[in-house]
Protein backbone atom coordinates (compact mmCIF):
# COMPACT_ATOMS: atom_id res chain seq x y z
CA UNK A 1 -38.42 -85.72 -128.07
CA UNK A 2 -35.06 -86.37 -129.80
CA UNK A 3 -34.17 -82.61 -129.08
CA UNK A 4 -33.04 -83.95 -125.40
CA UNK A 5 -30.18 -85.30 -126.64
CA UNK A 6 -28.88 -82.91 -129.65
CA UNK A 7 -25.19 -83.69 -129.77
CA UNK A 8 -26.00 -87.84 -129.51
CA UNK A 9 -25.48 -89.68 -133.15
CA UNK A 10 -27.72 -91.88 -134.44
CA UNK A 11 -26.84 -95.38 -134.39
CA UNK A 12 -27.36 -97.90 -135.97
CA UNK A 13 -29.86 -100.90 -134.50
CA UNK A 14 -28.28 -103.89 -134.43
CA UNK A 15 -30.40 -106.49 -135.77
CA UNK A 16 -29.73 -110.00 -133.78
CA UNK A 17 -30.22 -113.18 -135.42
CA UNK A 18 -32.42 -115.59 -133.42
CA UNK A 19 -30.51 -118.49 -134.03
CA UNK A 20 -27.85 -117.00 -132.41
CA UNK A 21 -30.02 -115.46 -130.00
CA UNK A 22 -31.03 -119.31 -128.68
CA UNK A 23 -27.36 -120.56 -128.94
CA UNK A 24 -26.68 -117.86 -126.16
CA UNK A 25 -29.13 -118.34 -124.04
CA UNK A 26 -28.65 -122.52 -124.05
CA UNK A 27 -25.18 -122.24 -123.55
CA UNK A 28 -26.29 -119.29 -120.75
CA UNK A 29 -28.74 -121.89 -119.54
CA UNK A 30 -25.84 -124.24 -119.11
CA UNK A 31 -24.98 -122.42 -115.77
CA UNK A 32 -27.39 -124.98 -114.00
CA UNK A 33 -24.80 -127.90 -114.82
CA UNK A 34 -22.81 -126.59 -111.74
CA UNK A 35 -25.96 -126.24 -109.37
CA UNK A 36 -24.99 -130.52 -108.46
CA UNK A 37 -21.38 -129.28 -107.63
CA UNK A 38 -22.43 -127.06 -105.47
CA UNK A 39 -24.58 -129.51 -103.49
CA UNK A 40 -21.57 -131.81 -103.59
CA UNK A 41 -19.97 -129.31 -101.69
CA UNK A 42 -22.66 -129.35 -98.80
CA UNK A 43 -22.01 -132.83 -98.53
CA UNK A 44 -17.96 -131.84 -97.81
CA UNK A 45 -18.83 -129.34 -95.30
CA UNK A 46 -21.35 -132.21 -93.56
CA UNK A 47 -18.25 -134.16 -93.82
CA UNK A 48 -16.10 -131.64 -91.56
CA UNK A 49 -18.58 -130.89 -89.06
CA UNK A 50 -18.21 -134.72 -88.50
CA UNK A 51 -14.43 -134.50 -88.65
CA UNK A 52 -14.58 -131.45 -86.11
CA UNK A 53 -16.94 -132.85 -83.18
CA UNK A 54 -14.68 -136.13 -83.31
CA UNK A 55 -11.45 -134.71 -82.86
CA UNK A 56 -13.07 -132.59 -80.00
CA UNK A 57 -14.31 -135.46 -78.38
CA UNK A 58 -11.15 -136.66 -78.36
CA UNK A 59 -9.66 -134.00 -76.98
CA UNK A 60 -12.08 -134.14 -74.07
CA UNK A 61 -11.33 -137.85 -73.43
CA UNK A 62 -7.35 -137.29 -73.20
CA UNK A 63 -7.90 -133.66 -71.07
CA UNK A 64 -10.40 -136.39 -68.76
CA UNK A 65 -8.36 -138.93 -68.81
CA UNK A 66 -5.13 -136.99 -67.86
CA UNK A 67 -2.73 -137.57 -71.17
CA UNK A 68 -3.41 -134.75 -72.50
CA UNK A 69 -0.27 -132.50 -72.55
CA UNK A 70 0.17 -128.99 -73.21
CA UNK A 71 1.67 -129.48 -76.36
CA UNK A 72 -1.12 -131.60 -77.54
CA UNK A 73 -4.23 -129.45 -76.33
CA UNK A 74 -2.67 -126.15 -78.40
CA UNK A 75 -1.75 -129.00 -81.37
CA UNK A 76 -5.65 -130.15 -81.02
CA UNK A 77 -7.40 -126.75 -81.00
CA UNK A 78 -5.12 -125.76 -84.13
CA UNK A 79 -6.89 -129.02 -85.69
CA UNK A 80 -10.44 -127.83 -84.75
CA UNK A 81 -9.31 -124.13 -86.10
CA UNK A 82 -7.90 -125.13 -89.18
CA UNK A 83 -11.08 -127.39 -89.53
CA UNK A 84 -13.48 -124.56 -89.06
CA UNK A 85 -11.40 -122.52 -91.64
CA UNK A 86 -11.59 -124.76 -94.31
CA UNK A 87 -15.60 -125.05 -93.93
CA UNK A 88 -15.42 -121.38 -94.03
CA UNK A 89 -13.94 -121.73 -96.90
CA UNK A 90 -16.26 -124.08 -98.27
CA UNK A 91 -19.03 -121.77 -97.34
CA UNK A 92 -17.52 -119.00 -99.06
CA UNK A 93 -17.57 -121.07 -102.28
CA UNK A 94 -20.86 -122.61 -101.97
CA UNK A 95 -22.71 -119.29 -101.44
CA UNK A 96 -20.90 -116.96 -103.54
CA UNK A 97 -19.75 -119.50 -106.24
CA UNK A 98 -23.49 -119.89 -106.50
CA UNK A 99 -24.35 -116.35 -106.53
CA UNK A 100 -22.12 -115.46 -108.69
CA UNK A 101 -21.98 -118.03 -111.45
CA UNK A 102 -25.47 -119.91 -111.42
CA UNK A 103 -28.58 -117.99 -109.98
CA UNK A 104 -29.14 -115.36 -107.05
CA UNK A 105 -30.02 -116.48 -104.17
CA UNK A 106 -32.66 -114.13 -102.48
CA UNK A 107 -31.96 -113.17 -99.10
CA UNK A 108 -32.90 -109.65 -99.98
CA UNK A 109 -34.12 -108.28 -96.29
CA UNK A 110 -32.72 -111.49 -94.45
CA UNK A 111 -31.12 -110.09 -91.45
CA UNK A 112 -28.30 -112.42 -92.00
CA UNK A 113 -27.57 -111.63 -95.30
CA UNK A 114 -23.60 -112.09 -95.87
CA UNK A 115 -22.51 -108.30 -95.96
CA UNK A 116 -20.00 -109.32 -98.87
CA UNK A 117 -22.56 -111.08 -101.00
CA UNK A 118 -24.55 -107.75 -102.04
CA UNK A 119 -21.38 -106.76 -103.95
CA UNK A 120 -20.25 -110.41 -104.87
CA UNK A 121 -18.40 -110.82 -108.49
CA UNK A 122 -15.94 -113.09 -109.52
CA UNK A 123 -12.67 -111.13 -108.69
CA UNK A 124 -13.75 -110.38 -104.94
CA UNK A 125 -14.84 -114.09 -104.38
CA UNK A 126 -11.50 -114.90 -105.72
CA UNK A 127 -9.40 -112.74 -103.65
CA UNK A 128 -11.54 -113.76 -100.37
CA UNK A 129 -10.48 -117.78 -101.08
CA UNK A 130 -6.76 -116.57 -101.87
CA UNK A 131 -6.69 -115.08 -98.30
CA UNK A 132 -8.55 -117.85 -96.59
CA UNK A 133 -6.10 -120.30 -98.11
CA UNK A 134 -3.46 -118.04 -96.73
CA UNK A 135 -5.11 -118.31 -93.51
CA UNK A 136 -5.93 -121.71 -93.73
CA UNK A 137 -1.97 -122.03 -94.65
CA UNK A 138 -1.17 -120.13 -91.07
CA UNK A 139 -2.49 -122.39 -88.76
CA UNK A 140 -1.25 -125.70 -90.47
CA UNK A 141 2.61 -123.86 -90.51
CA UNK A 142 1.87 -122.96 -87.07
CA UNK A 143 0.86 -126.37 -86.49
CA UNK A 144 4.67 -127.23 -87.76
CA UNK A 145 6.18 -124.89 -85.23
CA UNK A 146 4.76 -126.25 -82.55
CA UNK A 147 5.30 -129.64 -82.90
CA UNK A 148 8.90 -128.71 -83.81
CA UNK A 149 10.54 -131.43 -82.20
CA UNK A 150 8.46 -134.08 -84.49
CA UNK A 151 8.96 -132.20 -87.49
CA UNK A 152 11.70 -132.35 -90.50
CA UNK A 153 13.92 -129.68 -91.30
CA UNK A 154 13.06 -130.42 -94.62
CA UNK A 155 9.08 -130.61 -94.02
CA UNK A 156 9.52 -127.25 -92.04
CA UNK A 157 11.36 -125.33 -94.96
CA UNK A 158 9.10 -126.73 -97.78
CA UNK A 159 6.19 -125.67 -95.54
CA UNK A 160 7.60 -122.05 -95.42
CA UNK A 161 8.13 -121.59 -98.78
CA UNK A 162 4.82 -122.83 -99.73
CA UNK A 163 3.04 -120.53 -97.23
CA UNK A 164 5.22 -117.54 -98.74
CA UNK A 165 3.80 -118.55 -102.32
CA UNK A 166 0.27 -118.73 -101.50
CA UNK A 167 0.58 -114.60 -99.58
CA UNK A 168 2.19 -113.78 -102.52
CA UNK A 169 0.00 -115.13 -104.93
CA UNK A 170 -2.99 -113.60 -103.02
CA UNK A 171 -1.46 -110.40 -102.72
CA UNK A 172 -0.63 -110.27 -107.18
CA UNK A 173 -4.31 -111.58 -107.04
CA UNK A 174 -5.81 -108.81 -105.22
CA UNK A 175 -3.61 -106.18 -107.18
CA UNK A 176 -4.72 -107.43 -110.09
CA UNK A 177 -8.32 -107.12 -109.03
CA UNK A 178 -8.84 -103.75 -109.04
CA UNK A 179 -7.61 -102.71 -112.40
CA UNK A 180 -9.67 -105.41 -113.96
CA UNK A 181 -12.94 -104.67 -112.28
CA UNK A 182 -12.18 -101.05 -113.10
CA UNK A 183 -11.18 -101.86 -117.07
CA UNK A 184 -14.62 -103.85 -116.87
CA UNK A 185 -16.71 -100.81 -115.66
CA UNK A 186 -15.37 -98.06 -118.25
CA UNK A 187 -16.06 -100.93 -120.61
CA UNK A 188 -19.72 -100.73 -119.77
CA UNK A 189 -19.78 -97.22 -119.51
CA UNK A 190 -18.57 -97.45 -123.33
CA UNK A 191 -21.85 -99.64 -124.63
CA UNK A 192 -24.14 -97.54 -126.54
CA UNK A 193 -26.84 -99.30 -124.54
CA UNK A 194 -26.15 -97.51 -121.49
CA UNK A 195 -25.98 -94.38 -119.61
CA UNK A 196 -25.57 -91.32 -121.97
CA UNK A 197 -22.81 -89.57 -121.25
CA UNK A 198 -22.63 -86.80 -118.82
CA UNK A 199 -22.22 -83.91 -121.03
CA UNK A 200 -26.01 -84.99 -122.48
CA UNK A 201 -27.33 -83.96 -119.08
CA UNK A 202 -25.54 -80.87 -119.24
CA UNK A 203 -26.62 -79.97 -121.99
CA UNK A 204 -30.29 -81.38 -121.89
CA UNK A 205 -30.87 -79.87 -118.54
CA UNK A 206 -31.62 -76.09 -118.86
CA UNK A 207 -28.24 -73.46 -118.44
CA UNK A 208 -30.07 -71.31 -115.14
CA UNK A 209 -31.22 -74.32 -113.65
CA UNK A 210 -28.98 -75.77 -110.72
CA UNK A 211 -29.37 -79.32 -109.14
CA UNK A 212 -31.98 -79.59 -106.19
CA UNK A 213 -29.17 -79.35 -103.25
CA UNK A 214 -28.68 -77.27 -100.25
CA UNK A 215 -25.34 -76.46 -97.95
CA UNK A 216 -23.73 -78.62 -95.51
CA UNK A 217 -24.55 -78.67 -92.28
CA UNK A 218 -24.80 -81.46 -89.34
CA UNK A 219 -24.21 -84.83 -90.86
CA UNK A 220 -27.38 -86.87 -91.80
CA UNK A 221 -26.24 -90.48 -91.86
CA UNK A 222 -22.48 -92.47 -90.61
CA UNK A 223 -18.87 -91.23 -92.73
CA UNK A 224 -19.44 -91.76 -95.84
CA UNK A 225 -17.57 -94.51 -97.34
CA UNK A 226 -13.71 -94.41 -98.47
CA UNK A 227 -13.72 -93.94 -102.55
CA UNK A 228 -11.61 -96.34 -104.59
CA UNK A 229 -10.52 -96.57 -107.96
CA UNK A 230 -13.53 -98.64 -109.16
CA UNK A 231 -16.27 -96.55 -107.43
CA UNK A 232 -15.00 -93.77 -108.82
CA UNK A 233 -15.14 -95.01 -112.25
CA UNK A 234 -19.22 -96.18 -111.16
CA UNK A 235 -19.98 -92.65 -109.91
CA UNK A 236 -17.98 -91.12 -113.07
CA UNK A 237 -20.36 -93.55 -115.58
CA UNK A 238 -23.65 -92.73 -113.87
CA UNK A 239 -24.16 -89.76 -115.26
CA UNK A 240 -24.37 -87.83 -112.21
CA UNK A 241 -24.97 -83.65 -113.12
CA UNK A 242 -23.06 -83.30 -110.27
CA UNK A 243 -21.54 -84.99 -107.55
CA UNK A 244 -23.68 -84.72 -104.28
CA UNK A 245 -23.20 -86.80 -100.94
CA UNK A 246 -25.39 -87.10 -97.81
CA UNK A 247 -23.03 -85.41 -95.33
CA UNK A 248 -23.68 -82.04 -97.25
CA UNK A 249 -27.23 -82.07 -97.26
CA UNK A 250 -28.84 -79.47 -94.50
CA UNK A 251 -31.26 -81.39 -92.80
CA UNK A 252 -32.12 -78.21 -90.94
CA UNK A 253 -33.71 -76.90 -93.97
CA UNK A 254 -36.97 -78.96 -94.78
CA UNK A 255 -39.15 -78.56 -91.98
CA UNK A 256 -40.54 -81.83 -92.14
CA UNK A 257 -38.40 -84.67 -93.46
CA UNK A 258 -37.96 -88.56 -92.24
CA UNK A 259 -34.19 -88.79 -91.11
CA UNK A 260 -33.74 -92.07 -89.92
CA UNK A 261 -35.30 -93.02 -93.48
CA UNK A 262 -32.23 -91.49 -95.25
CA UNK A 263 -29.77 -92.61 -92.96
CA UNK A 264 -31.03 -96.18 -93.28
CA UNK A 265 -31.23 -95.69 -96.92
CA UNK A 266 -27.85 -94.35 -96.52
CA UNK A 267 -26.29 -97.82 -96.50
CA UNK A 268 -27.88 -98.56 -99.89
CA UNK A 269 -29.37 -101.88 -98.87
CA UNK A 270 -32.43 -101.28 -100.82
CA UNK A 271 -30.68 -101.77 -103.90
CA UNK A 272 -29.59 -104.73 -102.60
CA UNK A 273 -33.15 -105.87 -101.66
CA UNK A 274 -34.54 -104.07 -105.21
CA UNK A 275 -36.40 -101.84 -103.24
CA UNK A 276 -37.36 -98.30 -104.89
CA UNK A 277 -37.09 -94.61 -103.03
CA UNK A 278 -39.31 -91.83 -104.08
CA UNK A 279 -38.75 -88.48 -103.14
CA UNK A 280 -41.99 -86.33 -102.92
CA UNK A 281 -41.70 -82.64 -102.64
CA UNK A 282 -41.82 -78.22 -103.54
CA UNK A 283 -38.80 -77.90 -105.95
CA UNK A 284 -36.16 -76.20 -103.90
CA UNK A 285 -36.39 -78.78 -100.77
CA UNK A 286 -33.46 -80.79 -101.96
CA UNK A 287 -34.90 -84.22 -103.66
CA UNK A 288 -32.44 -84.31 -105.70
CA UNK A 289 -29.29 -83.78 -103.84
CA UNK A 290 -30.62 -86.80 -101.59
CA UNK A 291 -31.03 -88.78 -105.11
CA UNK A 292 -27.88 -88.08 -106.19
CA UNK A 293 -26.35 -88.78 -102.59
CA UNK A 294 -28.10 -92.24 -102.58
CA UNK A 295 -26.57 -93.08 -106.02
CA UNK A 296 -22.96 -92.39 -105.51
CA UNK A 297 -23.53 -94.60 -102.01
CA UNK A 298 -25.00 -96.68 -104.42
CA UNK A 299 -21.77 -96.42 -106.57
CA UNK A 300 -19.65 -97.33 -103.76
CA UNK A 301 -21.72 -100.22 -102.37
CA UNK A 302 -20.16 -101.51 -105.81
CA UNK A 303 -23.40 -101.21 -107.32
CA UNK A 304 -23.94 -99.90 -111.14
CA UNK A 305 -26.19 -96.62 -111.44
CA UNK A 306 -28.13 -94.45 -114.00
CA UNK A 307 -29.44 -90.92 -113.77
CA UNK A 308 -30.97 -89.03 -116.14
CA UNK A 309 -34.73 -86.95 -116.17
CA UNK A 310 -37.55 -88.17 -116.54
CA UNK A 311 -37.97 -86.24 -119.86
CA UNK A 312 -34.27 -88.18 -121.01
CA UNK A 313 -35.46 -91.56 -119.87
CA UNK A 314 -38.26 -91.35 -122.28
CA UNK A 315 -36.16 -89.71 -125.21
CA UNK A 316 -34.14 -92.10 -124.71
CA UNK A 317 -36.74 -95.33 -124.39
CA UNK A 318 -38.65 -93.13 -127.45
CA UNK A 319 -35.37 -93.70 -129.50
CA UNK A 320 -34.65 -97.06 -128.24
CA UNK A 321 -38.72 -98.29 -129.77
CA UNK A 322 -37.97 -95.97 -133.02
CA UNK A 323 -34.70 -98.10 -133.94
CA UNK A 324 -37.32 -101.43 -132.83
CA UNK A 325 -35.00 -102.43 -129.76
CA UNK A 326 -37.03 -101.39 -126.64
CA UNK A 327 -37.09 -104.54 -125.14
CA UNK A 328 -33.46 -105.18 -125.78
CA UNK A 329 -32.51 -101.22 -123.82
CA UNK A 330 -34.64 -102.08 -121.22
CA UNK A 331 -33.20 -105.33 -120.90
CA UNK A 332 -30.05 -103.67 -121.47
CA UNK A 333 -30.70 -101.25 -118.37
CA UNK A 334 -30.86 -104.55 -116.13
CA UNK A 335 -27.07 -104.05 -115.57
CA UNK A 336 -27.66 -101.16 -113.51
CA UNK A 337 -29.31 -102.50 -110.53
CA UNK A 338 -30.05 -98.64 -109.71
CA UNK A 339 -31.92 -96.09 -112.07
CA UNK A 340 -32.48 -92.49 -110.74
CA UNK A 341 -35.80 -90.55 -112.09
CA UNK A 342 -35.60 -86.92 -111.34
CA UNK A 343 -38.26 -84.34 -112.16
CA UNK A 344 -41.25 -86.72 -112.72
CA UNK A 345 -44.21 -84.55 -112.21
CA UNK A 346 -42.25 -81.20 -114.05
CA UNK A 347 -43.65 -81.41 -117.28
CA UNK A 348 -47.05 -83.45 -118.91
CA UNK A 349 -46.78 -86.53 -120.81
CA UNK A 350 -48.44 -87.33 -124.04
CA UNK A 351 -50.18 -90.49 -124.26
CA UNK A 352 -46.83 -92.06 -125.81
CA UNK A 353 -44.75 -90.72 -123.55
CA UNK A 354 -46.44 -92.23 -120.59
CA UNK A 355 -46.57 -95.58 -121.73
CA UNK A 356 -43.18 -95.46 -122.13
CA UNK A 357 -42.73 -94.90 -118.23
CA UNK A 358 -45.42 -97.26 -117.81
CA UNK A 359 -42.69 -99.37 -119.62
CA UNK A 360 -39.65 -98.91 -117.43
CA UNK A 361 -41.42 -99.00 -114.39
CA UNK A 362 -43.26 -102.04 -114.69
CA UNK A 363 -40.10 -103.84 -116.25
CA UNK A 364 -38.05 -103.08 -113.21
CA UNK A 365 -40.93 -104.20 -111.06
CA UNK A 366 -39.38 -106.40 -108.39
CA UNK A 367 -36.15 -107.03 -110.87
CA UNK A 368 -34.30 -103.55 -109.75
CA UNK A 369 -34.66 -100.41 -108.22
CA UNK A 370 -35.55 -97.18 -108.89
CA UNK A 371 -35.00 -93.50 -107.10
CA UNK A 372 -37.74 -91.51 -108.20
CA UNK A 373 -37.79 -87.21 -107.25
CA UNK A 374 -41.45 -85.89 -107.74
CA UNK A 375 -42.93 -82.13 -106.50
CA UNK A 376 -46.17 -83.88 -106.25
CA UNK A 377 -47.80 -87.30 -104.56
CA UNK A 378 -48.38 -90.38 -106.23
CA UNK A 379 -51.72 -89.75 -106.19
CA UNK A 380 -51.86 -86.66 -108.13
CA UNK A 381 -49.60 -88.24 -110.72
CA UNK A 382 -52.62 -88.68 -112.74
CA UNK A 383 -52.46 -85.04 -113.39
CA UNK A 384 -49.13 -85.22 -115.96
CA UNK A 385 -49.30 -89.18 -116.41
CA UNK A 386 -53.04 -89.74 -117.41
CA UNK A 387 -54.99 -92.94 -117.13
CA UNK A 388 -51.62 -94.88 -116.77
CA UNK A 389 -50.66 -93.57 -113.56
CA UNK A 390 -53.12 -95.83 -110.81
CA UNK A 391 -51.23 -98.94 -112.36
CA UNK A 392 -47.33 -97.47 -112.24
CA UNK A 393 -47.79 -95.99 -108.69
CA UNK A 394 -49.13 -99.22 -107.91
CA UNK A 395 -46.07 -100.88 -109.04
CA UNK A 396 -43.46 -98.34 -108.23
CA UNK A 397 -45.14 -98.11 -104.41
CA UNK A 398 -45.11 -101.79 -103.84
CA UNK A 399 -41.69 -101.86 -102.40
CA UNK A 400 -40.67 -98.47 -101.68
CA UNK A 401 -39.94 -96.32 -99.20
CA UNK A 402 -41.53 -92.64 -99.75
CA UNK A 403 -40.03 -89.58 -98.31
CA UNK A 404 -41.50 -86.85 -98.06
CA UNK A 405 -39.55 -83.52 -98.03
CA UNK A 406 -41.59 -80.04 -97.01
CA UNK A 407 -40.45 -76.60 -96.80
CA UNK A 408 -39.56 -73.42 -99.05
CA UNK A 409 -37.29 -73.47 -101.88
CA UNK A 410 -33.93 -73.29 -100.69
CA UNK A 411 -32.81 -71.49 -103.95
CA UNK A 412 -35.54 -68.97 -103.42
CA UNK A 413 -34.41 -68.61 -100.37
CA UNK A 414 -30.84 -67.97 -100.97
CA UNK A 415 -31.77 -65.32 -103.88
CA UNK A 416 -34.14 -63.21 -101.79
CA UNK A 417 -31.15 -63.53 -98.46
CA UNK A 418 -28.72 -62.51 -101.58
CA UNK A 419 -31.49 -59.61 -103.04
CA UNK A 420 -31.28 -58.29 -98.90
CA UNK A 421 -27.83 -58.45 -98.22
C-alpha cells in the first residue's frame, strides 16, 4: 500500500501531550464567552428599528401637517437611510461575527441563506464592515451638504477628511486581504497533514492512463466564475491531475446523463450544505472530468478541496493508522470541506483496506462532503468493498445527489475514430 506514494518521506508522528491537548481545546472552548455579545447586539438592532419607525412617524406628521419642507423630507429620509445602514451593519456583524468566530450557524438549504456567509472568514467580514462604514460615512456627509446653510465650515471640512480616511482605510484593508488569505492557503497546502502534493498523483496514477474527460462542446452550466489570486492557489493545493471545468465537458456524449443536476451542482452549494455527489458510470463517460470540474468551482466558491484515488486515500489513511494518528488525519482532513474519491469500484479491497473507507466516510458523515466517481452502483459495491459496504452506502447516500452517466467510452471512441481516419 505504501508503493502509492514512492517519492513521499516518512515522517515523523508527532506525539501530542494531553495536557496540552485540553489547554487548547478550553481556551478553544472559550469562543462561547462572545455568544452574550452577540445577543447584546440584537438588542442594538431592536433599538434602531425603534429609532427608525419614530423618526418616520415624524416625518408623516410634519408632511400632514404641512411644515414639512423640501429640505427637511430629503434631510429625514437620509436619517431613515443612514438608520437602516447601520442595522445592516449590525446584521453583518451579528451573523458573520458569529459564524466566523463562535459556532456555525446551519442554514445549510435555507433559501435565504446570506450568499456571502458560505465563504465567510475573518478578512472578508472585515472588508464588508470597512465598506459599510464608508457607506454609512456617505449619507451622514451627504447629510452635511444638504443642510449646508446650518453647517460649519469647520464641521464640513473635518467631515471630509474623515470620510476620505475611512475609503482609504477600506481600500489598504481590502488590498491587504488578498495576499493574506492567499499566504494562509499555501500555508495549509504546506502541512504534512494535508493534500499530497500533485506530483504524487502523477506519479501514483498509471503513465497511459488519461483523466476521465471529454471535448468541449455546448456549455453545461452559467460562465464559470472569474479566477483570483486565492482560488488559484485552492485549485493549485487540491491536488487536481489536471485542471478540468464544466464548460468543456460534452454533454452530447453520454447518452443518458441528469443536466440540470450538474448545473445546479455547478454553483457548489452542496458543499455549502455538506451534501455529497457520486458519480456512477462505464469508465470513459467522463466522471471524472465532472469531479474535477465540481472541485475547482468548489475552489472558487472559496472552499478548500482534496483529490486523490481511492487507492491514495487509503495509502494514505493506511499510513496515517501505521504512525498511530488516524484520528488526528482525519480530523486533520476537516479543513477541506470538499474531498474528491475517484475510481472507487476499480480495484478490490482487502478487509483492512475497506475499513479504512468505512473510516473516512462515516467521519465525514453530515460534517463535510464528499465527490465520489464509481463504474458501478452503490449496490454492487459489495462486490470490491465486502460486508462493509450496506453501512457506507448508507451513509454516503444519505445526503447525496447520484448521477448517473451512460454511454461508450469516449477514449475508446476517439482511438477506434483515430485507428479509421
Amino acid at each position: 500500500m505504501n508503493s502509492v506514494f514512492p517519492s513521499r518521506p516518512r515522517r515523523m508522528a508527532k506525539v501530542q501531550n494531553p495536557t496540552t491537548t485540553t489547554l487548547g481545546y478550553a481556551l478553544f472552548a472559550t469562543r462561547w464567552l462572545q455568544a452574550p455579545l452577540y445577543f447584546g447586539l440584537v438588542a442594538a438592532q431592536g433599538v434602531y428599528v425603534y429609532k427608525f419607525f419614530k423618526e418616520l412617524w415624524t416625518l408623516i406628521l410634519m408632511c400632514v401637517s404641512g411644515h414639512a419642507t423640501e429640505t427637511y423630507v430629503m434631510l429625514a429620509v437620509l436619517k431613515l437611510v443612514d438608520v437602516v445602514m447601520i442595522a445592516n451593519l449590525l446584521i453583518m456583524v451579528i451573523v458573520g461575527g458569529y459564524e466566523t468566530f463562535v459556532s456555525r450557524i446551519g442554514l445549510q438549504g435555507h433559501r435565504d441563506q446570506p450568499e456571502w456567509l458560505s465563504h465567510v472568514n475573518s478578512n472578508v467580514l472585515k472588508v464588508k464592515l470597512a465598506t459599510a462604514i464608508v457607506g454609512i460615512s456617505s449619507v451622514h456627509l451627504l447629510q452635511m451638504f444638504v443642510d449646508v446653510h446650518h453647517t460649519s465650515r469647520h464641521a464640513l471640512l473635518w467631515g471630509t477628511v474623515i470620510h476620505m480616511a475611512f475609503i482609504a482605510s477600506a481600500a489598504i484593508l481590502a488590498y491587504m486581504s488578498g495576499p493574506m488569505v492567499a499566504h494562509t492557503d499555501r500555508g495549509h497546502a504546506d502541512r504534512p497533514p494535508t493534500a499530497p502534493a500533485q506530483a504524487h498523483h502523477h506519479e501514483s496514477r498509471p503513465q497511459t492512463k488519461e483523466p476521465e474527460t471529454a471535448p468541449a462542446a455546448a456549455a453545461v452550466v452559467s460562465p464559470r466564475p472569474d479566477p483570483d489570486a486565492d482560488a488559484e492557489a485552492r485549485i493549485r493545493a487540491a491536488g487536481f491531475p489536471a485542471r478540468k471545468v464544466l464548460e468543456d465537458f460534452d454533454q452530447q456524449h453520454p447518452r443518458d446523463f441528469d443536466r440540470e443536476a450538474v448545473a445546479r451542482l455547478g454553483k457548489a452549494d452542496f458543499v455549502t450544505a455538506r451534501r455529497n455527489v457520486v458519480f456512477v458510470g462505464p469508465p470513459g463517460t467522463g466522471k471524472t472530468h465532472l469531479a474535477v470540474a465540481l472541485g475547482v468551482r468548489a475552489c472558487q466558491a472559496g472552499h478548500r478541496v482534496l483529490f486523490a484515488t481511492a487507492a491514495e486515500w487509503i495509502a494514505r489513511l493506511a499510513d496515517a493508522r501505521a504512525a498511530g494518528r488516524l484520528d488526528a488525519e482525519l480530523t486533520a482532513l476537516d479543513d477541506h470541506p470538499l474531498l474528491i474519491v475517484d475510481e472507487v469500484g476499480y480495484t478490490p479491497f482487502d478487509a483492512a483496506a475497506a475499513g479504512l473507507f468505512f473510516q473516512l466516510v462515516a467521519h465525514r458523515y453530515e460534517r463535510a462532503s464528499l465527490i465520489v466517481t464509481s463504474d458501478r452502483p452503490l449496490g454492487r459495491w459489495d462486490e470490491v468493498l465486502g460486508p462493509s459496504a450496506p453501512a457506507m452506502t448508507d451513509r454516503l447516500a444519505h445526503h447525496a445527489e447520484i448521477v448517473r452517466l451512460d454511454g461508450d467510452s469516449y477514449r475508446t471512441r476517439r482511438a477506434t475514430s483515430a485507428w479509421a481516419d
